[in-house]
C-alpha atoms as a PDB file:
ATOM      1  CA  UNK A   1      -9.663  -0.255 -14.748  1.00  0.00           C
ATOM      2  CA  UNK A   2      -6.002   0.105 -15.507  1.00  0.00           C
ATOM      3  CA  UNK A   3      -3.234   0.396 -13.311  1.00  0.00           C
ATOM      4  CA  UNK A   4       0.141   1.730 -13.091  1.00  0.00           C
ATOM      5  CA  UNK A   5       3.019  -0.451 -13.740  1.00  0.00           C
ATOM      6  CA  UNK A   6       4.490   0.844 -10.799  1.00  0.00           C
ATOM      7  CA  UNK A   7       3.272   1.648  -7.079  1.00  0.00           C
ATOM      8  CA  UNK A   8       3.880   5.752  -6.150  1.00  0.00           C
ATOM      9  CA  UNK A   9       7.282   6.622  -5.991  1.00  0.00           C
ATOM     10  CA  UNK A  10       7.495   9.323  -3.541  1.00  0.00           C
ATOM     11  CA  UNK A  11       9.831  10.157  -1.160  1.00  0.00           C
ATOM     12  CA  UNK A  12       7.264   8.995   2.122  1.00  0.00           C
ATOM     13  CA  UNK A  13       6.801   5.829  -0.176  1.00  0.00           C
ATOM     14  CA  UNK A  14      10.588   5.036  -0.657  1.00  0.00           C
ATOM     15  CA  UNK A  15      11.056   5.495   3.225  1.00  0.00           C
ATOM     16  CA  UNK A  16       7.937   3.114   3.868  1.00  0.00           C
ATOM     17  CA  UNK A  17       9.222   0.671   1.582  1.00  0.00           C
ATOM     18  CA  UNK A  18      12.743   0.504   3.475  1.00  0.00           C
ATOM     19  CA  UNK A  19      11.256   0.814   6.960  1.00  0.00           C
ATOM     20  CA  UNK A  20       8.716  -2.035   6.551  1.00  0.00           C
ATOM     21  CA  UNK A  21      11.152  -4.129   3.989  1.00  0.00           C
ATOM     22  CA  UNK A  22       8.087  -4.380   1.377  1.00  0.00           C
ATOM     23  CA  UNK A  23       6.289  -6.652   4.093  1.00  0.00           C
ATOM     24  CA  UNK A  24       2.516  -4.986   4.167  1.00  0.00           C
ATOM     25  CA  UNK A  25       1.055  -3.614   7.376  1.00  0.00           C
ATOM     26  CA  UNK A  26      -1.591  -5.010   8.012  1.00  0.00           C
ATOM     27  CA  UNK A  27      -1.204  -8.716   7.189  1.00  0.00           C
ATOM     28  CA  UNK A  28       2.650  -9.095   6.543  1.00  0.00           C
ATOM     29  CA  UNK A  29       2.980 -10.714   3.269  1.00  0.00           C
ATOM     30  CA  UNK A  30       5.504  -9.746   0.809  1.00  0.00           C
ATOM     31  CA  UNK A  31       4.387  -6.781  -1.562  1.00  0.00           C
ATOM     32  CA  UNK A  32       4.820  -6.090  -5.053  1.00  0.00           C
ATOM     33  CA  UNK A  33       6.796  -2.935  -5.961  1.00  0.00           C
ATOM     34  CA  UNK A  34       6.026  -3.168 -10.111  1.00  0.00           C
ATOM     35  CA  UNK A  35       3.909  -4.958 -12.609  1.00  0.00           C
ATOM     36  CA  UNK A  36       6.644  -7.126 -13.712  1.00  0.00           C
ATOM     37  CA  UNK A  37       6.910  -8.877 -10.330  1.00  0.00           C
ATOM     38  CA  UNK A  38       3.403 -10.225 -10.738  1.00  0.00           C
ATOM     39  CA  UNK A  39       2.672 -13.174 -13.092  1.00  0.00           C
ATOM     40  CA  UNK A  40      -0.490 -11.871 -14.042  1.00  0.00           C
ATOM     41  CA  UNK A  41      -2.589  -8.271 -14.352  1.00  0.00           C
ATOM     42  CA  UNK A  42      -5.463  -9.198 -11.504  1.00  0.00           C
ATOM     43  CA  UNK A  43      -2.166 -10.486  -8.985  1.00  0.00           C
ATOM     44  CA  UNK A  44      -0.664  -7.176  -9.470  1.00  0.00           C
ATOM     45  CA  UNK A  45      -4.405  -5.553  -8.619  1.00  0.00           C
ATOM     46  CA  UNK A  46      -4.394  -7.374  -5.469  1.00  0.00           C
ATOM     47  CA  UNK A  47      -0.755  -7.321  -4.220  1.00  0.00           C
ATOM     48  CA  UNK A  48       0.699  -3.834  -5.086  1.00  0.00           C
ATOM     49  CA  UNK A  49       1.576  -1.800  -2.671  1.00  0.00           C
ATOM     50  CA  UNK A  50      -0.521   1.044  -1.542  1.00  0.00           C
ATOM     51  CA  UNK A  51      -0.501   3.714   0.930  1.00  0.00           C
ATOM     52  CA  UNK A  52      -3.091   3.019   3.799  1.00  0.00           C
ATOM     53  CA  UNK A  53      -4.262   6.027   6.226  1.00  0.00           C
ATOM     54  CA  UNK A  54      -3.564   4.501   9.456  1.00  0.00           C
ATOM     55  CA  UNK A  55      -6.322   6.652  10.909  1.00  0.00           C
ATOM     56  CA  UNK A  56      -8.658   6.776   8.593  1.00  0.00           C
ATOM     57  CA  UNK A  57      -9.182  10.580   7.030  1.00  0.00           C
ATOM     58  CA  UNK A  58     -12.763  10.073   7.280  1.00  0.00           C
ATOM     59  CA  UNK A  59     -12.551   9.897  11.104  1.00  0.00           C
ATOM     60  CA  UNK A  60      -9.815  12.600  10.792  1.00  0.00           C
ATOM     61  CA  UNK A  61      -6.719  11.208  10.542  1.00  0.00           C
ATOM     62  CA  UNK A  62      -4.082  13.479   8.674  1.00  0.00           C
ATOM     63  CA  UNK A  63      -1.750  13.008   5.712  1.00  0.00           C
ATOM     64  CA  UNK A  64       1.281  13.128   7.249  1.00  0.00           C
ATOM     65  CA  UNK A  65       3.771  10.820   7.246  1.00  0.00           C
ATOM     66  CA  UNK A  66       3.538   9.298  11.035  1.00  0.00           C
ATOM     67  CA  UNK A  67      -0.476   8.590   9.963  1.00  0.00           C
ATOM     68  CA  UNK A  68       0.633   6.549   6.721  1.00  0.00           C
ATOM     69  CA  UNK A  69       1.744   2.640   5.910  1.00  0.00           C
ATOM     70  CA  UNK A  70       1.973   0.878   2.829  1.00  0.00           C
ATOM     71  CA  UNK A  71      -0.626  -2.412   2.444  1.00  0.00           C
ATOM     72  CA  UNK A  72      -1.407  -4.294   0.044  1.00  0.00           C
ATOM     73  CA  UNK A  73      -4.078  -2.865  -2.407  1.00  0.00           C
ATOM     74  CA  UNK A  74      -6.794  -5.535  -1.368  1.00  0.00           C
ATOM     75  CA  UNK A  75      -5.440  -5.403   2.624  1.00  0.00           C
ATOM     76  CA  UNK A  76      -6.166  -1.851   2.495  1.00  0.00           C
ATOM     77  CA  UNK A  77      -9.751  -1.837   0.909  1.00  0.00           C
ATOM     78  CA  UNK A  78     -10.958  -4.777   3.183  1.00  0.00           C
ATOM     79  CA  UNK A  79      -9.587  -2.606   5.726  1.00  0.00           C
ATOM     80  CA  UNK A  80     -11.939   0.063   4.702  1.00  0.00           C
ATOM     81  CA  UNK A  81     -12.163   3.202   6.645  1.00  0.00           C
ATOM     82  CA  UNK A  82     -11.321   0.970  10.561  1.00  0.00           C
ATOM     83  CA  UNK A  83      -8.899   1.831  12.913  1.00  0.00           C
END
C-alpha cells in the first residue's frame, strides 16, 4: 500500500508538530515530516508521523485536540487501541 509523501497537514497537526518538536509520543525518537527525509519507502512506512488517539476511540476517547499526539506510524499501531 502506498503512502503519502507527506504526513497530514492540518492545523492540530502543525501545532503538534511545534509543541512536541517532531519528537514522537510515545517513544521519543525523531519523526519524519515527508518522504524525502527517509532514505528508503519501508523507513518512511515506519517513521512518519501519525496522529495517535491518546484515549483510544474504541474505549471512547474523542477527537479533539487535548485527546490527540503525533507517533510514529509503527509506535502508534504497536500501541494498538491501550491507554
Amino acid at each position: 500500500m502506498s503512502q503519502s509523501f507527506r504526513a497530514q497537514e492540518t492545523p492540530i497537526f502543525e501545532r503538534l508538530w511545534i509543541q512536541q518538536e517532531g519528537v514522537c509520543a510515545l517513544c521519543g525518537g525523531p519523526m519524519l515530516r515527508n518522504r524525502f527525509q527517509a532514505p528508503h519507502a519501508r523507513i518512511w512506512a515506519r517513521e512518519r508521523a501519525t496522529l495517535d488517539h491518546i484515549w483510544p476511540k474504541s474505549k471512547g476517547g474523542k477527537d479533539t485536540a487535548e485527546n490527540l499526539q503525533l507517533a510514529h506510524a509503527h509506535c502508534n499501531k504497536v500501541k494498538g487501541n491501550h491507554v
